[in-house]
Protein backbone atom coordinates (compact mmCIF):
# COMPACT_ATOMS: atom_id res chain seq x y z
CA UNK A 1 7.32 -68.53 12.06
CA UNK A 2 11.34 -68.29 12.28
CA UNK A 3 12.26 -66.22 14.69
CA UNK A 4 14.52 -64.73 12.01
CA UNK A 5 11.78 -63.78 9.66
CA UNK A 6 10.02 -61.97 12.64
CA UNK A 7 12.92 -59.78 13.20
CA UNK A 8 13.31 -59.09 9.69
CA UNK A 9 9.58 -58.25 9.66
CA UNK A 10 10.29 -55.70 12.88
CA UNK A 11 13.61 -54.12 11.36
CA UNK A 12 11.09 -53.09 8.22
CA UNK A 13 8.17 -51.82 9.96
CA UNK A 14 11.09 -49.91 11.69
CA UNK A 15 12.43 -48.54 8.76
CA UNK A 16 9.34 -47.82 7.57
CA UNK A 17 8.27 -45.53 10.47
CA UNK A 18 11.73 -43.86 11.00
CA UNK A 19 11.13 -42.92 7.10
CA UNK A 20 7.57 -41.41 7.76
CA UNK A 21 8.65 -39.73 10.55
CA UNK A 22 11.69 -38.27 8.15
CA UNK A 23 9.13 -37.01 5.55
CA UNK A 24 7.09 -35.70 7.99
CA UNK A 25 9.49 -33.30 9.71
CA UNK A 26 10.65 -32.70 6.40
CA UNK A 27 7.27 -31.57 4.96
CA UNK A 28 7.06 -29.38 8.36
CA UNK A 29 10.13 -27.78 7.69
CA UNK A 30 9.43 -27.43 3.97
CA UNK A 31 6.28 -25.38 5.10
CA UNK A 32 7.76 -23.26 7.51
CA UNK A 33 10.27 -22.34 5.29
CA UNK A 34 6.97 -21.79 1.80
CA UNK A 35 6.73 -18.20 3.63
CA UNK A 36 6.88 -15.97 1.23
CA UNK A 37 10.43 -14.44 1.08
CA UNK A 38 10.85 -10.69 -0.19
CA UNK A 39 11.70 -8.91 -1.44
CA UNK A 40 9.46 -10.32 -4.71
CA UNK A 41 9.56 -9.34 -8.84
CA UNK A 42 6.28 -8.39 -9.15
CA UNK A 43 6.34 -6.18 -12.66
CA UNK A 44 5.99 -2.80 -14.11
CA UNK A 45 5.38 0.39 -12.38
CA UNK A 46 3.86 -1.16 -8.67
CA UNK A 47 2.20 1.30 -6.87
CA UNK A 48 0.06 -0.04 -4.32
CA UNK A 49 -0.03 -3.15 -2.19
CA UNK A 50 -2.46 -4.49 0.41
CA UNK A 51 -3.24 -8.27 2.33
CA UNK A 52 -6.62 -9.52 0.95
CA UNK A 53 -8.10 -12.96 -0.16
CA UNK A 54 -6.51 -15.88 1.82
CA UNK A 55 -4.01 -13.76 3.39
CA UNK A 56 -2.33 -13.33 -0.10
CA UNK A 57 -1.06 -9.47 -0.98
CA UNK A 58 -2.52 -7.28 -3.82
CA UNK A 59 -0.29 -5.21 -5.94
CA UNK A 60 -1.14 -2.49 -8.56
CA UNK A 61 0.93 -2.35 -11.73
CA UNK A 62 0.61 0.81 -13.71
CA UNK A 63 2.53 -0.97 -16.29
CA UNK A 64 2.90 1.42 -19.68
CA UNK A 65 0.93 4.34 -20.99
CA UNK A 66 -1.38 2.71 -22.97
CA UNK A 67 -4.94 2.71 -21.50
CA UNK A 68 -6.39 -0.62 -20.19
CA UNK A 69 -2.85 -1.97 -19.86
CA UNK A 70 -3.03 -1.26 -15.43
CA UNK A 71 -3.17 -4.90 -13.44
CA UNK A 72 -3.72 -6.69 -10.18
CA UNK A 73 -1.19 -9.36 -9.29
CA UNK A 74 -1.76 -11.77 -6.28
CA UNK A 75 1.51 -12.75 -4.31
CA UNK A 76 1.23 -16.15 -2.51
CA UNK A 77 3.34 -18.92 -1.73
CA UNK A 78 3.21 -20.25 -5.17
CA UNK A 79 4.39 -17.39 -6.55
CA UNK A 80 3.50 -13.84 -8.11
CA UNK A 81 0.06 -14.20 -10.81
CA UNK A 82 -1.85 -11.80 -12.97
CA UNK A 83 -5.25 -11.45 -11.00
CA UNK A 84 -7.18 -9.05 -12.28
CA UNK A 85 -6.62 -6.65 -15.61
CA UNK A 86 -7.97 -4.16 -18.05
CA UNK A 87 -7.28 -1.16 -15.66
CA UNK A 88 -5.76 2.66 -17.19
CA UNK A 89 -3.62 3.96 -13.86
CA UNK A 90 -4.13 1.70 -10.68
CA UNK A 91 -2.69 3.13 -7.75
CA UNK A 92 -4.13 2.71 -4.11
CA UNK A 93 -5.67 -0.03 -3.28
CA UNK A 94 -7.71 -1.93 0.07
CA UNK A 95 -9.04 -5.25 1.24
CA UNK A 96 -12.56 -4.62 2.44
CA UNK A 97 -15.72 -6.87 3.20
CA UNK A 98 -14.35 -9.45 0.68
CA UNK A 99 -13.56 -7.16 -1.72
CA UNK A 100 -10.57 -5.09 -3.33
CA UNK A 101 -10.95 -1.35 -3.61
CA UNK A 102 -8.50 0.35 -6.07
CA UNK A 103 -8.40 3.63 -7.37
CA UNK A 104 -7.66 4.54 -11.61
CA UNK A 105 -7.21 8.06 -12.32
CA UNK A 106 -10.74 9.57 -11.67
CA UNK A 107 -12.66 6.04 -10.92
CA UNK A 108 -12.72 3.70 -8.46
CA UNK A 109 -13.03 -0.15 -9.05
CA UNK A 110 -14.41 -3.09 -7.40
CA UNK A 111 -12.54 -6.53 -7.32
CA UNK A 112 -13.64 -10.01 -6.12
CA UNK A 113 -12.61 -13.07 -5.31
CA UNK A 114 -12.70 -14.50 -8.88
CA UNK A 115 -10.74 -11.19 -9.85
CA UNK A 116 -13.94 -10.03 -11.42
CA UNK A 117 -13.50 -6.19 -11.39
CA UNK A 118 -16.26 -3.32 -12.02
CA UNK A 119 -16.99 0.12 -11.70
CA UNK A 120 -17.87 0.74 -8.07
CA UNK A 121 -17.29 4.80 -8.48
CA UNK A 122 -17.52 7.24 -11.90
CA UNK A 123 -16.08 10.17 -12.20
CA UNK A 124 -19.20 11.82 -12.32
CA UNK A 125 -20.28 10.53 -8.99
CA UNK A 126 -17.95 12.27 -7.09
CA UNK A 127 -19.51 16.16 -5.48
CA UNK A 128 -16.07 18.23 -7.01
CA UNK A 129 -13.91 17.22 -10.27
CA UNK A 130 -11.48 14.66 -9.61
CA UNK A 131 -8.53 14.98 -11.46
CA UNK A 132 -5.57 12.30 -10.06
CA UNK A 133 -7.49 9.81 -7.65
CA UNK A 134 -3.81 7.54 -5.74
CA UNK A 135 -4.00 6.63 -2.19
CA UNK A 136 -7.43 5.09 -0.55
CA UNK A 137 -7.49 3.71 3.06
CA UNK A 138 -10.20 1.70 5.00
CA UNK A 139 -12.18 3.93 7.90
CA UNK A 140 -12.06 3.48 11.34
CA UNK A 141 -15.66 1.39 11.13
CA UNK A 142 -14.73 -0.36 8.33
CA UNK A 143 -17.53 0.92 6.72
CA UNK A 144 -16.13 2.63 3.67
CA UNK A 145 -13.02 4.35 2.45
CA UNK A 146 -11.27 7.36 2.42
CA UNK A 147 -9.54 8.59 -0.96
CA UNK A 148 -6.95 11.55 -1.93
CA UNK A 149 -7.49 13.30 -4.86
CA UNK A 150 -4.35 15.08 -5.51
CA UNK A 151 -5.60 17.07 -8.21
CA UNK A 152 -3.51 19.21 -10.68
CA UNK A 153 -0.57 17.29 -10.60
CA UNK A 154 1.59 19.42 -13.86
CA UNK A 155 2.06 22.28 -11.57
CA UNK A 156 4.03 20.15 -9.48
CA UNK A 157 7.16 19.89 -11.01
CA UNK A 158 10.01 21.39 -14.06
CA UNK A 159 11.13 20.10 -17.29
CA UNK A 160 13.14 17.49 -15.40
CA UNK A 161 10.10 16.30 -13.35
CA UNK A 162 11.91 17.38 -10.45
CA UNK A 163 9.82 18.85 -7.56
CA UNK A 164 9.86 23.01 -7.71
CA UNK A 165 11.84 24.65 -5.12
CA UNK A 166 9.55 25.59 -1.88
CA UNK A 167 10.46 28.81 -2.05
CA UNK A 168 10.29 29.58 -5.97
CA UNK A 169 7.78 31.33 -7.83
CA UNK A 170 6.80 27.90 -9.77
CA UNK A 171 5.49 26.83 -6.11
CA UNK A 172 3.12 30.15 -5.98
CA UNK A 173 1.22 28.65 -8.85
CA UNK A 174 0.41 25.03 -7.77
CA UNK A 175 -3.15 24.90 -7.29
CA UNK A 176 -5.43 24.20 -4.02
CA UNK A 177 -7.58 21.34 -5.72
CA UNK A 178 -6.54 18.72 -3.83
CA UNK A 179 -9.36 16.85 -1.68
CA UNK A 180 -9.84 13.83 0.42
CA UNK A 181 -13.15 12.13 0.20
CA UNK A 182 -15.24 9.22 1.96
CA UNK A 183 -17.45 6.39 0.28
CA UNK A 184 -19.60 4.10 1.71
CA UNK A 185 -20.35 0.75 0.83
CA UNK A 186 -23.18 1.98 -1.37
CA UNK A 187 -20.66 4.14 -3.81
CA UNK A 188 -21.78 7.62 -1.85
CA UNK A 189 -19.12 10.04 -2.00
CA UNK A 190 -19.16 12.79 0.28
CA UNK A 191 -16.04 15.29 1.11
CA UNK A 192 -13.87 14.82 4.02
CA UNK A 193 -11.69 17.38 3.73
CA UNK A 194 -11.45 20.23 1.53
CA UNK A 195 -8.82 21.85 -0.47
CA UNK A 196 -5.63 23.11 2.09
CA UNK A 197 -2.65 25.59 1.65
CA UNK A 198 -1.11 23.05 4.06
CA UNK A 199 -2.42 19.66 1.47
CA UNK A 200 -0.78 20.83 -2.01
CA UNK A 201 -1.09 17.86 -4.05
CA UNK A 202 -2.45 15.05 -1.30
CA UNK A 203 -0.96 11.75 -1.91
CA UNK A 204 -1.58 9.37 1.20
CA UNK A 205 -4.48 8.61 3.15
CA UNK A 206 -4.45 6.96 6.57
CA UNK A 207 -6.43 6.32 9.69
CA UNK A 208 -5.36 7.23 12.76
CA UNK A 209 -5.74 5.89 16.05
CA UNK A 210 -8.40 8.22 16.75
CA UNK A 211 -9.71 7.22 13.74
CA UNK A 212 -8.72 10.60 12.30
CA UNK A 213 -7.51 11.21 8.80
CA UNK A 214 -3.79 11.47 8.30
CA UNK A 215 -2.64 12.96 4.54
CA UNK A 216 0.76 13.11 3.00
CA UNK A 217 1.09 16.48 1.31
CA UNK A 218 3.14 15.19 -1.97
CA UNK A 219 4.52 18.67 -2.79
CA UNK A 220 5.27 20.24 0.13
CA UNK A 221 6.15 17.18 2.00
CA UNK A 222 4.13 17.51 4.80
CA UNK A 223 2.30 14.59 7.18
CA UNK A 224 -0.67 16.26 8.32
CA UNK A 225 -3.11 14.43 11.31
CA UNK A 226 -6.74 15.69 11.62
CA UNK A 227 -6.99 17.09 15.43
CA UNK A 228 -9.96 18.46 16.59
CA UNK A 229 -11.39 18.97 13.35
CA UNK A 230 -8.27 21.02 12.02
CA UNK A 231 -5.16 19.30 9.79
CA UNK A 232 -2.27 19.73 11.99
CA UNK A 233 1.64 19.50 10.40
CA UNK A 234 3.70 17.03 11.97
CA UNK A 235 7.41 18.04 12.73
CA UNK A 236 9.94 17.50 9.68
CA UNK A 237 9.07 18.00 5.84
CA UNK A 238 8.94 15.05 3.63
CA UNK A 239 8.88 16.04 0.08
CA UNK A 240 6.92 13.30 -2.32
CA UNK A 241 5.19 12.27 0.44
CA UNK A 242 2.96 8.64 -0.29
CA UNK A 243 1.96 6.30 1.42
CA UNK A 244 1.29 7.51 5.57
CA UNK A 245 0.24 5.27 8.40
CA UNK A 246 0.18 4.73 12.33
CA UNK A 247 0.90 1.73 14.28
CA UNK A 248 -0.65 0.46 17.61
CA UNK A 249 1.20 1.91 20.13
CA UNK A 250 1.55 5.70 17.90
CA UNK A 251 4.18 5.84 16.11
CA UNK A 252 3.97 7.26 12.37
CA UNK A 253 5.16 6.06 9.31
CA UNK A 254 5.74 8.10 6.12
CA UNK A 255 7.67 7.01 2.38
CA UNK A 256 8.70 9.80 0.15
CA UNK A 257 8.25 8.25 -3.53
CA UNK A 258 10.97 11.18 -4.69
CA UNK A 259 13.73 10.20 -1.98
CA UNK A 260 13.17 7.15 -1.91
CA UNK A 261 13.12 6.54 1.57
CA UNK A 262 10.38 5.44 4.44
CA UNK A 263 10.96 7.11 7.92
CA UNK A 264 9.35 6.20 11.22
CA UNK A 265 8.15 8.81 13.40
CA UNK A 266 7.70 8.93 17.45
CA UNK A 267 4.33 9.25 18.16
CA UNK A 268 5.26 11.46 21.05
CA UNK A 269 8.46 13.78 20.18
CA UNK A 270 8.10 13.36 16.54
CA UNK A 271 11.34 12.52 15.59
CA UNK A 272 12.08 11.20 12.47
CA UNK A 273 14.23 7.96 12.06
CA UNK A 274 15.09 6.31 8.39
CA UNK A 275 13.65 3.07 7.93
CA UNK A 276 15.23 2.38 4.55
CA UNK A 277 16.86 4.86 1.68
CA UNK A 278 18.20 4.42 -1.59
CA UNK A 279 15.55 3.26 -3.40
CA UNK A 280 14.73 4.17 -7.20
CA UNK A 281 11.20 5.07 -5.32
CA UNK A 282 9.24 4.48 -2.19
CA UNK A 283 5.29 3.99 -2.99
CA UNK A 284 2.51 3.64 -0.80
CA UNK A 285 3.45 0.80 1.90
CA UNK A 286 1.03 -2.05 3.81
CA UNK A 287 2.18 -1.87 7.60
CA UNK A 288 2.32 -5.53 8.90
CA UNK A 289 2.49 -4.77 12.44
CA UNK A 290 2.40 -8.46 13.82
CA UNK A 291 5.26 -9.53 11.69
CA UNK A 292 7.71 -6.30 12.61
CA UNK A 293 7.34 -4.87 9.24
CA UNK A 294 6.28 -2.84 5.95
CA UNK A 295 5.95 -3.62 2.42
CA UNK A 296 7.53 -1.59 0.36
CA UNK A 297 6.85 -0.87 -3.41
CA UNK A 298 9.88 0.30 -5.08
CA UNK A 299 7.56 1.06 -8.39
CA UNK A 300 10.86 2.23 -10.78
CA UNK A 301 12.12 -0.84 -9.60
CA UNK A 302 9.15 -3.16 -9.90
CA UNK A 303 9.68 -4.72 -6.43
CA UNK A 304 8.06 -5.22 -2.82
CA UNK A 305 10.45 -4.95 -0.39
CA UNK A 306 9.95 -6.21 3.56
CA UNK A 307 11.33 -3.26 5.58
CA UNK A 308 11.94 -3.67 9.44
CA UNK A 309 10.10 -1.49 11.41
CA UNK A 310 12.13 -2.07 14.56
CA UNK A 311 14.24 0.81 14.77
């Protein structure tokens, strides 16, 4: 063989690997860079979001008025899908023992994989009427679910859906029916804690550290922790209170779905500090504490935003 042909032979297999190797770090890059990137479109009216299946996220849409119209949508890499449908008024929702768990007005459903979703919990099922089922969160074992019922929710508000004044007579007459329950795997509903002059209207339900409850009092805007068997306020008021949580090393988080704004709050002095304001609303959050951050459901909006929670 010419010794010419052999070093055109060597100049191509060159060429050829230098191109492989091209693709390759390409492809690398191109898959470091398929994270998902929020904020993210996901529809009408989201409420609720949640990590589940293949470490994709779980939104409720409320979408219209018209019953059966409520959806699930999956956001993954590829993009933002319908996964499951035919709900009234989806609002909280959890990932638990491969399953969704998302609340609908006075029911409960049960999602899975295949975005199958049935009846897990009927109205009648429950020990006390349940008027407005929203928030749900996973218990400390993992072994069922808290939910708020925030019960009658007309009181809450005037003509103008805005919130009555603390100190008006309007605020006298909103009811104590609010509750937070537990269920078990096995759809048994007990009561975790009963109606409150401090839990007018409960919205969010949380875990604490201590495996406590945590509630967000939607009317009169207060983040109450469960401490030795007694709901304690935390400091500060937080009017349309939603979605409440606590991260690993104690510090509390809080949205207000009427100010539109998410606050963090020192575990130990309990001062408040804005995360993020100016939103049309702030619904009930999933804290991502290994990637530094929340996301957000702006539900007047219809978007999930990624809010830093290093502040």
């Amino acid at each position: 063989m010419k010794k010419s042909t052999i070093f055109i032979k060597q100049s191509v297999k060159q060429i050829v690997t230098t191109i492989a190797l091209m693709v390759l770090f390409t492809l690398s890059g191109y898959a470091q860079q398929s994270e998902i990137q929020f904020p993210v479109k996901v529809g009408v009216k989201p409420e609720s979001i949640t990590k589940g299946f293949n470490d994709n996220y779980y939104v409720t849409l409320m979408n219209g008025a018209e019953q059966g119209d409520g959806e699930v949508v999956e956001i993954s890499k590829n993009g933002v899908k319908i996964f499951a449908k035919g709900f009234d008024e989806p609002k909280g929702i959890v990932y638990l023992e491969g399953h969704l768990y998302l609340l609908d007005l006075t029911r409960i459903w049960k999602v899975d994989s295949a975005g199958h979703a049935t009846v897990f919990v009927k109205k009648e099922d429950f020990p006390k009427v349940v008027l407005y089922l929203n928030d749900v969160a996973v218990d400390a074992k993992g072994k069922g679910i808290y939910v708020a019922d925030m019960g009658a929710v007309k009181y809450m508000r005037d003509e103008n859906k805005v919130l009555w004044p603390l100190e008006s007579e309007q605020a006298k007459l909103v009811p104590q029916l609010g509750r937070i329950y537990h269920v078990d795997l096995d759809g048994v509903v007990s009561i975790t804690q009963d109606t409150s002059p401090l839990m007018l209207n409960p919205n969010g339900v949380g875990v604490d550290n201590n495996g406590n409850i945590m509630v967000g009092a939607f009317f009169l805007g207060n983040f109450l922790v469960k401490r030795d068997g007694k709901l304690t306020p935390l400091k500060g008021q937080f009017r349309g209170a939603d979605g409440v949580e606590q991260d690993s090393i104690g510090n509390y988080y809080v949205s207000s779905w009427t100010a539109g704004a998410v606050w963090k709050i020192d575990g130990k002095t309990e001062k408040a500090t804005v995360l993020i304001e100016g939103l049309k609303s702030a619904a009930d959050f999933y804290l991502e504490e290994d990637k530094g951050r929340l996301l957000l459901p702006d539900m007047l909006a219809g978007m999930i935003y990624a809010v830093s929670i290093e502040k």
